[in-house]
N, C-alpha and C. Protein backbone atom coordinates (compact mmCIF):
# COMPACT_ATOMS: atom_id res chain seq x y z
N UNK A 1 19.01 19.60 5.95
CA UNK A 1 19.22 18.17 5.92
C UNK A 1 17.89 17.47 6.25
N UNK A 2 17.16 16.62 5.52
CA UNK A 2 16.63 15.70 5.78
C UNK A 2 16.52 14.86 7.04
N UNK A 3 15.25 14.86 7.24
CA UNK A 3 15.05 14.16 8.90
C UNK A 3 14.59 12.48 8.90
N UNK A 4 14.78 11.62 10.03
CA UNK A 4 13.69 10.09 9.63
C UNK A 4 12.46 10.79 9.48
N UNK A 5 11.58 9.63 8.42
CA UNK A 5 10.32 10.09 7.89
C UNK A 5 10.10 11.02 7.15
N UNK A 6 11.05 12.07 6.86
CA UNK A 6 10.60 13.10 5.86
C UNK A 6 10.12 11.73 4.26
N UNK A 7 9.12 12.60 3.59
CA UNK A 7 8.70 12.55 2.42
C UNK A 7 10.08 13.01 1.47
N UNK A 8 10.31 11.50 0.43
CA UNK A 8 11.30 12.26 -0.53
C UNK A 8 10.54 12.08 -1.76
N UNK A 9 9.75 11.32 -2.05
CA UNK A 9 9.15 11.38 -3.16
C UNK A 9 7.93 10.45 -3.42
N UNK A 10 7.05 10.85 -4.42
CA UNK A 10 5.88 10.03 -4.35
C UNK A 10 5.33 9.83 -5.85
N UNK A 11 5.10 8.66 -6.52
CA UNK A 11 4.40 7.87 -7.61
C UNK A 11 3.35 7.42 -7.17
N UNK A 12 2.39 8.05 -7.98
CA UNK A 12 0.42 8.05 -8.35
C UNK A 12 0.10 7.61 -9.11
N UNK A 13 -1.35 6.82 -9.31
CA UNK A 13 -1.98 6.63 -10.54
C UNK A 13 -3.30 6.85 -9.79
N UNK A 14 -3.97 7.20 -11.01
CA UNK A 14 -4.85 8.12 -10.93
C UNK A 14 -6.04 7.18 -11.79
N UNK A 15 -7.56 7.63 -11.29
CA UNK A 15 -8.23 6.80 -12.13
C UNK A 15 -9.39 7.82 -12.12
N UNK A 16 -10.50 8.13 -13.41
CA UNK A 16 -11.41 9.03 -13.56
C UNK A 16 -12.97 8.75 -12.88
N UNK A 17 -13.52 9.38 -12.50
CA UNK A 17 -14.93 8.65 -11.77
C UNK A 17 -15.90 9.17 -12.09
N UNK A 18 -15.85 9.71 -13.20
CA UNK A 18 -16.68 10.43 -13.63
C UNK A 18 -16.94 11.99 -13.60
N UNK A 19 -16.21 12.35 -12.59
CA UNK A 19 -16.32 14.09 -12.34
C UNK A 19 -14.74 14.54 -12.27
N UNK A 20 -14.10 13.98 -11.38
CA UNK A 20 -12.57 13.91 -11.43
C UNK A 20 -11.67 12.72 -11.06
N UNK A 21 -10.38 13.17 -11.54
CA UNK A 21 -9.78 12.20 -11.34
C UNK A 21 -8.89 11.69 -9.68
N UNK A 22 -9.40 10.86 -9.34
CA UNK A 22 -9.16 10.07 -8.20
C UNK A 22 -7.66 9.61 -7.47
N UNK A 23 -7.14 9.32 -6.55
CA UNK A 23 -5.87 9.16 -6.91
C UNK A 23 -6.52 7.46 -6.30
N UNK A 24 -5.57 5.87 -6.60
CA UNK A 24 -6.19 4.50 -6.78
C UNK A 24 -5.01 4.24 -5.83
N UNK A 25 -3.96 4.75 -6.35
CA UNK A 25 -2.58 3.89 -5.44
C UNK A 25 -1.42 4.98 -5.70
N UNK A 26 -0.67 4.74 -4.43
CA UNK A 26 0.85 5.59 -4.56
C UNK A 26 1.85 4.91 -3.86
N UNK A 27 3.02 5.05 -4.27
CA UNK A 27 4.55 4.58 -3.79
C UNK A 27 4.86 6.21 -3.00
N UNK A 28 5.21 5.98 -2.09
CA UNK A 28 6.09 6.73 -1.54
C UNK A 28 7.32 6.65 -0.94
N UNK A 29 8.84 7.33 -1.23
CA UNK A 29 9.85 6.90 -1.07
C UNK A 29 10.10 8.20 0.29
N UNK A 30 10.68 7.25 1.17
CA UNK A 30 10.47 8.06 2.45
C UNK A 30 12.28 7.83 3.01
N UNK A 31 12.63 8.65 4.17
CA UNK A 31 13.55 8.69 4.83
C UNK A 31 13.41 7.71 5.84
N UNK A 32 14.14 6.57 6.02
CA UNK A 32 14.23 5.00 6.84
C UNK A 32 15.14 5.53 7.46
N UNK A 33 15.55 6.21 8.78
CA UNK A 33 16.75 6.17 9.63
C UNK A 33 17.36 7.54 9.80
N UNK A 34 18.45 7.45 10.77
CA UNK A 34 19.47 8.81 10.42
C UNK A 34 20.32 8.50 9.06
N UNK A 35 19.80 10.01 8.80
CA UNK A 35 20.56 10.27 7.53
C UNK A 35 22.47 11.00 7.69
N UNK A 36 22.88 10.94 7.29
CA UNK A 36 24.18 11.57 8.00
C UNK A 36 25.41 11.61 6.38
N UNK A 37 26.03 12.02 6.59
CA UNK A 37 27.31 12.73 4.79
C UNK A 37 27.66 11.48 4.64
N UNK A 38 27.00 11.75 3.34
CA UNK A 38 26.91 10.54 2.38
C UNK A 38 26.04 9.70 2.47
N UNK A 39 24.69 9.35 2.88
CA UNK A 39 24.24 8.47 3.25
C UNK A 39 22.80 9.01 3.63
N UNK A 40 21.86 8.74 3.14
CA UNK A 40 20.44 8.68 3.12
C UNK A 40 19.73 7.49 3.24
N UNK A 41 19.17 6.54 4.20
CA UNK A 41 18.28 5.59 4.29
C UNK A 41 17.38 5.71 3.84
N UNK A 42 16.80 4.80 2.87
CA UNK A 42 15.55 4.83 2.68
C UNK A 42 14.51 3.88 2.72
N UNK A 43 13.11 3.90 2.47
CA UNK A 43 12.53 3.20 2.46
C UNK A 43 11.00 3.56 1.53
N UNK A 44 10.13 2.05 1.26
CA UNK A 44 9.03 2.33 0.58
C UNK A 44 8.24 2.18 1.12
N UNK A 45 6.66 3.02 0.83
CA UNK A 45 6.01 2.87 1.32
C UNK A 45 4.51 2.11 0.52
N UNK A 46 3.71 1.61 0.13
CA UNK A 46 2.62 1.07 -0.48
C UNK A 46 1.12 1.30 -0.42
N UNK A 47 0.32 2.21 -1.18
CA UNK A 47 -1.11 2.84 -0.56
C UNK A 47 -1.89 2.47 -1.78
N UNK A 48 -2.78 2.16 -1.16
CA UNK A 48 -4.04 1.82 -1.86
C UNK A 48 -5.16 2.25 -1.47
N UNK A 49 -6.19 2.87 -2.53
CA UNK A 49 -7.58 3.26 -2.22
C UNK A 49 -8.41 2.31 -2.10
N UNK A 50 -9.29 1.72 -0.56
CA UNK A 50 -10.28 1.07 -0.58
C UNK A 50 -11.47 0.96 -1.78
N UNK A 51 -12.15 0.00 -2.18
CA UNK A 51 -13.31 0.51 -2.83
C UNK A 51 -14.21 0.62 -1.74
N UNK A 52 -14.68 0.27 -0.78
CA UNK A 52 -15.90 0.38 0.61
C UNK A 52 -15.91 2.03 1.05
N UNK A 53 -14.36 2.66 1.63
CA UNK A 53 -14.66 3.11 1.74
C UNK A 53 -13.96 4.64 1.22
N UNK A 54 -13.66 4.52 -0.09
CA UNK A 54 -12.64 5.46 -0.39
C UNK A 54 -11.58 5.97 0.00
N UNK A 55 -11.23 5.48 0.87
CA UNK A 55 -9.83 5.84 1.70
C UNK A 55 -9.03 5.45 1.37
N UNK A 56 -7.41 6.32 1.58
CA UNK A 56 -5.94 5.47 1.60
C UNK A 56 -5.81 4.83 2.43
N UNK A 57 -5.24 3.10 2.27
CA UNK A 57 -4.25 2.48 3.36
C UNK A 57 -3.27 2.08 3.02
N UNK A 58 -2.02 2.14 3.83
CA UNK A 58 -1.07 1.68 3.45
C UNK A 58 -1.05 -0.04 3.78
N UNK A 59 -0.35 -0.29 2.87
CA UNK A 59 -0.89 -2.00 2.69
C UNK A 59 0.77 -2.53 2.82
N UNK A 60 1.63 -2.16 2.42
CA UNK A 60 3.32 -2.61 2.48
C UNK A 60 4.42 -1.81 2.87
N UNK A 61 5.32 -1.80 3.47
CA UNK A 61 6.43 -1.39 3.54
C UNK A 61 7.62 -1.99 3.20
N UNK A 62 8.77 -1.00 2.29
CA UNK A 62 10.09 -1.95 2.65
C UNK A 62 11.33 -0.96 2.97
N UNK A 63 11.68 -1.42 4.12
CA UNK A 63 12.88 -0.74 5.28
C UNK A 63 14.41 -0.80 4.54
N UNK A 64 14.77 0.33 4.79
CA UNK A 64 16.30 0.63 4.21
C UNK A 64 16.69 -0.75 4.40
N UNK A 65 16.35 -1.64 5.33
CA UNK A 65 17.03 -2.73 5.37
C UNK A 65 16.70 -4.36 4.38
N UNK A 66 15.74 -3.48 3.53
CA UNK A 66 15.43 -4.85 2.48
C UNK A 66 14.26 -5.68 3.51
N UNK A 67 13.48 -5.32 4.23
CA UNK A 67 12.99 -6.41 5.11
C UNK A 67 11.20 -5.36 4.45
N UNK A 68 10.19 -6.85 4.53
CA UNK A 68 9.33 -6.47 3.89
C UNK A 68 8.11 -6.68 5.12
N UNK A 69 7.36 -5.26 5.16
CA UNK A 69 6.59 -5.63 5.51
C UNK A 69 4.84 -5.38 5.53
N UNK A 70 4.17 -6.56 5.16
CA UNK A 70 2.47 -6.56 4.62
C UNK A 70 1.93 -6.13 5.64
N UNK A 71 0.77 -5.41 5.83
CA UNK A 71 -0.19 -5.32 7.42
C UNK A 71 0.77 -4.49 8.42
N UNK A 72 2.01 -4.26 8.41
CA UNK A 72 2.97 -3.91 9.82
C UNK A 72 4.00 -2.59 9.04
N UNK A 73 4.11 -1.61 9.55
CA UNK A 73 5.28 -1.02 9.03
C UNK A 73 6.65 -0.65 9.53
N UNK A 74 6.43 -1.77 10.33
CA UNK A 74 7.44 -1.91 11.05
C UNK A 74 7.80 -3.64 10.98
N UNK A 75 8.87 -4.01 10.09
CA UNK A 75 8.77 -5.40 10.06
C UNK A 75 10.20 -6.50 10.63
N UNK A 76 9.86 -6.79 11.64
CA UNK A 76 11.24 -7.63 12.27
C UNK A 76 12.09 -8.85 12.02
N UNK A 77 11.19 -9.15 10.66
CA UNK A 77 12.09 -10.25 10.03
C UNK A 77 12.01 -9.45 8.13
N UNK A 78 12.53 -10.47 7.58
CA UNK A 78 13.00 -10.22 6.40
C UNK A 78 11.42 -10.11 5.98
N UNK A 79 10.61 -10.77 6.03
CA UNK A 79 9.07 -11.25 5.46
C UNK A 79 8.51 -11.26 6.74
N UNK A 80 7.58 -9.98 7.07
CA UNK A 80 6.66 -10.13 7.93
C UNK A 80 4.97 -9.39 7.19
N UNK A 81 4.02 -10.66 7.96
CA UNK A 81 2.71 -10.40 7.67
C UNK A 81 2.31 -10.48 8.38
N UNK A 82 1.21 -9.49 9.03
CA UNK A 82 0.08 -9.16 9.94
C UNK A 82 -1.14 -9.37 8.98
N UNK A 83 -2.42 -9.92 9.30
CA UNK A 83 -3.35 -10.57 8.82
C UNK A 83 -3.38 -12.02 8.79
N UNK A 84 -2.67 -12.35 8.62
CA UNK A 84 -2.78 -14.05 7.68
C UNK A 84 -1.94 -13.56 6.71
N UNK A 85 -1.87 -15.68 6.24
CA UNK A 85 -0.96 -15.63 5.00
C UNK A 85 -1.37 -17.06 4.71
N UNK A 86 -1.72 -16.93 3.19
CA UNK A 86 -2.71 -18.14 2.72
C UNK A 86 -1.59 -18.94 1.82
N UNK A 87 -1.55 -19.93 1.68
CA UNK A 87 -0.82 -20.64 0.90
C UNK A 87 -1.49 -21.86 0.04
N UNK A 88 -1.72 -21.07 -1.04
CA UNK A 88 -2.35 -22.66 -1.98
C UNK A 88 -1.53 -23.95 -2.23
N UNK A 89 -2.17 -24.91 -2.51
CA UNK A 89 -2.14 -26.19 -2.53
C UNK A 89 -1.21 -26.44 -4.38
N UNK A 90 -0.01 -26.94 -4.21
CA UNK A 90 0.91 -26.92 -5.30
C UNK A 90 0.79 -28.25 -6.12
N UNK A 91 0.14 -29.42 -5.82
CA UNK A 91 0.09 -30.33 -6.09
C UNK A 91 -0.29 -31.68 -5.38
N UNK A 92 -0.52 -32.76 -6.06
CA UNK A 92 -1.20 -33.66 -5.31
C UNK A 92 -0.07 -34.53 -4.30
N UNK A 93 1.54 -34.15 -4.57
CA UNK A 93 2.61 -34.86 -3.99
C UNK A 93 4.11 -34.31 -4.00
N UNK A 94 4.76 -34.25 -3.32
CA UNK A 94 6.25 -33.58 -3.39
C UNK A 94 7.16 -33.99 -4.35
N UNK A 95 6.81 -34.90 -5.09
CA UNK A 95 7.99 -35.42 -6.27
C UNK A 95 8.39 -34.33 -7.13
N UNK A 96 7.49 -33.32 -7.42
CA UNK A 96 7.82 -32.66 -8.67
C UNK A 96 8.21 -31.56 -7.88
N UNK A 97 8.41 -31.16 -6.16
CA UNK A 97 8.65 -29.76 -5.78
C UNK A 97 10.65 -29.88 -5.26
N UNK A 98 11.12 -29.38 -5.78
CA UNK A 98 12.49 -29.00 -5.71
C UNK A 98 13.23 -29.04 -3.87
N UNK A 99 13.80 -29.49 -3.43
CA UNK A 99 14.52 -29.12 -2.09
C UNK A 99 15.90 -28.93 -2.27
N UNK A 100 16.66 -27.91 -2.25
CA UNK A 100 18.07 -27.10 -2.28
C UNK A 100 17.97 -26.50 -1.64
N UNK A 101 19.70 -25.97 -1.75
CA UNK A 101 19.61 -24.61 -0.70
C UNK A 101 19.34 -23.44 -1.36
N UNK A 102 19.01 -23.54 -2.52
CA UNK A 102 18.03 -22.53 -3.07
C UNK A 102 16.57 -22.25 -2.49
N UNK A 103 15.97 -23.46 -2.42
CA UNK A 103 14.91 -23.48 -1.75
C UNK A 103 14.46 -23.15 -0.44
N UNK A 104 15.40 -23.57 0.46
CA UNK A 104 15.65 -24.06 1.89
C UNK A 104 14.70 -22.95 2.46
N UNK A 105 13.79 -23.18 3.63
CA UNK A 105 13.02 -22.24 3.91
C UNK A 105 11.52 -22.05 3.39
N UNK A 106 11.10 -22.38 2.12
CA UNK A 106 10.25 -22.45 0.98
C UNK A 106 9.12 -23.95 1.91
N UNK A 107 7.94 -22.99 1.82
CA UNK A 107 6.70 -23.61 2.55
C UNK A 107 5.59 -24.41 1.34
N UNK A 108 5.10 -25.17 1.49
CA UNK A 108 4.73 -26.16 0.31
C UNK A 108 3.27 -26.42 0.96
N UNK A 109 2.15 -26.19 0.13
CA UNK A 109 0.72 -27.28 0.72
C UNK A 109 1.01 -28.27 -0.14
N UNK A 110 0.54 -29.23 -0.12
CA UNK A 110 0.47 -30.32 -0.89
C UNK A 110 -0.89 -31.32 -0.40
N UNK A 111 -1.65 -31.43 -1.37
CA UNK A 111 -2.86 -32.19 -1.19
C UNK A 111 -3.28 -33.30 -1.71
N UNK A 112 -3.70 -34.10 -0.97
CA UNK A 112 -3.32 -35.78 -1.34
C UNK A 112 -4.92 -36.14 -0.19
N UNK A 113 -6.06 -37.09 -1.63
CA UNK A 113 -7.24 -37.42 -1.06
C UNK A 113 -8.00 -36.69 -0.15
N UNK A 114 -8.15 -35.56 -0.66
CA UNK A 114 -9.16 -34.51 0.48
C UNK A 114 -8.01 -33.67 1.25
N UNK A 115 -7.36 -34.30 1.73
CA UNK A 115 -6.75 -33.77 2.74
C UNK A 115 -5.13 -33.31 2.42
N UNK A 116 -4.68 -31.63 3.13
CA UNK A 116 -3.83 -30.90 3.02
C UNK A 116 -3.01 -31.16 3.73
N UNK A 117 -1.22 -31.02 3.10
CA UNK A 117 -0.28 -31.70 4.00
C UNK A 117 0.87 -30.29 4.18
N UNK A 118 1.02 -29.56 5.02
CA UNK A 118 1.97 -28.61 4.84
C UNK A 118 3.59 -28.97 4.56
N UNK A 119 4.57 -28.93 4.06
CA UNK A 119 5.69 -29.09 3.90
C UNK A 119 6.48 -27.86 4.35
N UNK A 120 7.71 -28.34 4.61
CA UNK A 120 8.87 -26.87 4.95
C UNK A 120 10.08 -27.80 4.15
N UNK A 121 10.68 -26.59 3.13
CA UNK A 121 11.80 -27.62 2.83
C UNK A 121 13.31 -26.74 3.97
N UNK A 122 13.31 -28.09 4.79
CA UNK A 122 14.59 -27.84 5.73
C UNK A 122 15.90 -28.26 5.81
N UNK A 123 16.86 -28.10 6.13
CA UNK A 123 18.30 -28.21 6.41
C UNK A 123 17.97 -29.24 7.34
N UNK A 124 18.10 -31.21 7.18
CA UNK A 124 18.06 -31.63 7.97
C UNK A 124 19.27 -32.58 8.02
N UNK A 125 19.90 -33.36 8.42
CA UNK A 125 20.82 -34.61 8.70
C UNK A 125 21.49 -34.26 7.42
N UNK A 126 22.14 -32.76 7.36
CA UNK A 126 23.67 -31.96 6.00
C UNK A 126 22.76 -32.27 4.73
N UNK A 127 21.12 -31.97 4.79
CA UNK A 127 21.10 -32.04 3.39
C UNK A 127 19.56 -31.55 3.33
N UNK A 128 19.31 -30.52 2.71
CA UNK A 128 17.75 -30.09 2.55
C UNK A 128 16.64 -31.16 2.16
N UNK A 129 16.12 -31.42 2.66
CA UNK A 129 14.76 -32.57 2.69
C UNK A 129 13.56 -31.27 2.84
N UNK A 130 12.42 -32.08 2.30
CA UNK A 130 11.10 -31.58 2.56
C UNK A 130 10.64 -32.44 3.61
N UNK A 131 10.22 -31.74 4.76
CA UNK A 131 9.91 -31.89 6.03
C UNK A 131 7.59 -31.85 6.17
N UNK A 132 7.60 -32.87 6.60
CA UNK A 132 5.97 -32.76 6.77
C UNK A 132 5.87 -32.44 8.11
N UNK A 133 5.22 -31.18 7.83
CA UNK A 133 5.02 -30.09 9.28
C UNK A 133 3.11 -30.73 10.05
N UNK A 134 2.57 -30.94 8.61
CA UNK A 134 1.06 -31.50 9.78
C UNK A 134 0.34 -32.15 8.30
């Protein structure tokens, strides 16, 4: 039986460098949890070869539980990032950006005369509004 962390499987691509071929990036599908009859957890894993310094790093994970995580492989919300997290500028004003509960949650720059305005579209007074955070 399969243990947490065992290796269940792994997808490569490969790139030539002139003498041989290199491996660039791999998926690896790994064991997320106790496994127990009927039931295997799993999870992905995300690797990439530096160009600096030829090395693998793993750059993403995602947990039997659907929760994603960039920089951390261990991630405690649904969307977690270690590093930073950059968010470009969508337009010069919120008229044309959507607020539902489709949206709800959904982070907005918006830039108006030089200067950047962050938005959150939130659940406010029973009805999703876009909220100016700074």
């Amino acid at each position: 039986m399969v243990e947490s962390g065992d290796l269940l499987g792994n997808l490569q691509w490969l790139g030539y460098d002139g003498a041989d071929f290199m491996v660039a990036a791999y998926v690896q599908g790994y064991v997320d949890g106790m496994p127990a009859l009927g039931r295997v957890p799993g999870g992905l894993k995300f690797v990439v070869t530096r160009a600096d310094t030829g090395q693998p790093v793993s750059v993403m994970y995602i947990t039997n539980a659907g929760a994603v995580g960039i920089g951390t492989s261990e991630p405690h919300a649904l969307l977690e990032v270690s590093g930073g997290l950059i968010i470009t500028p969508s337009g010069n004003d919120t008229s044309g950006l959507v607020c539902n509960n489709d949206h709800r949650g959904e982070l907005r720059v918006v830039g108006a005369g030089g200067n950047d305005h962050l938005y959150a579209c939130l659940y406010v007074s029973a009805a999703p509004t876009w909220v100016l955070i700074k």
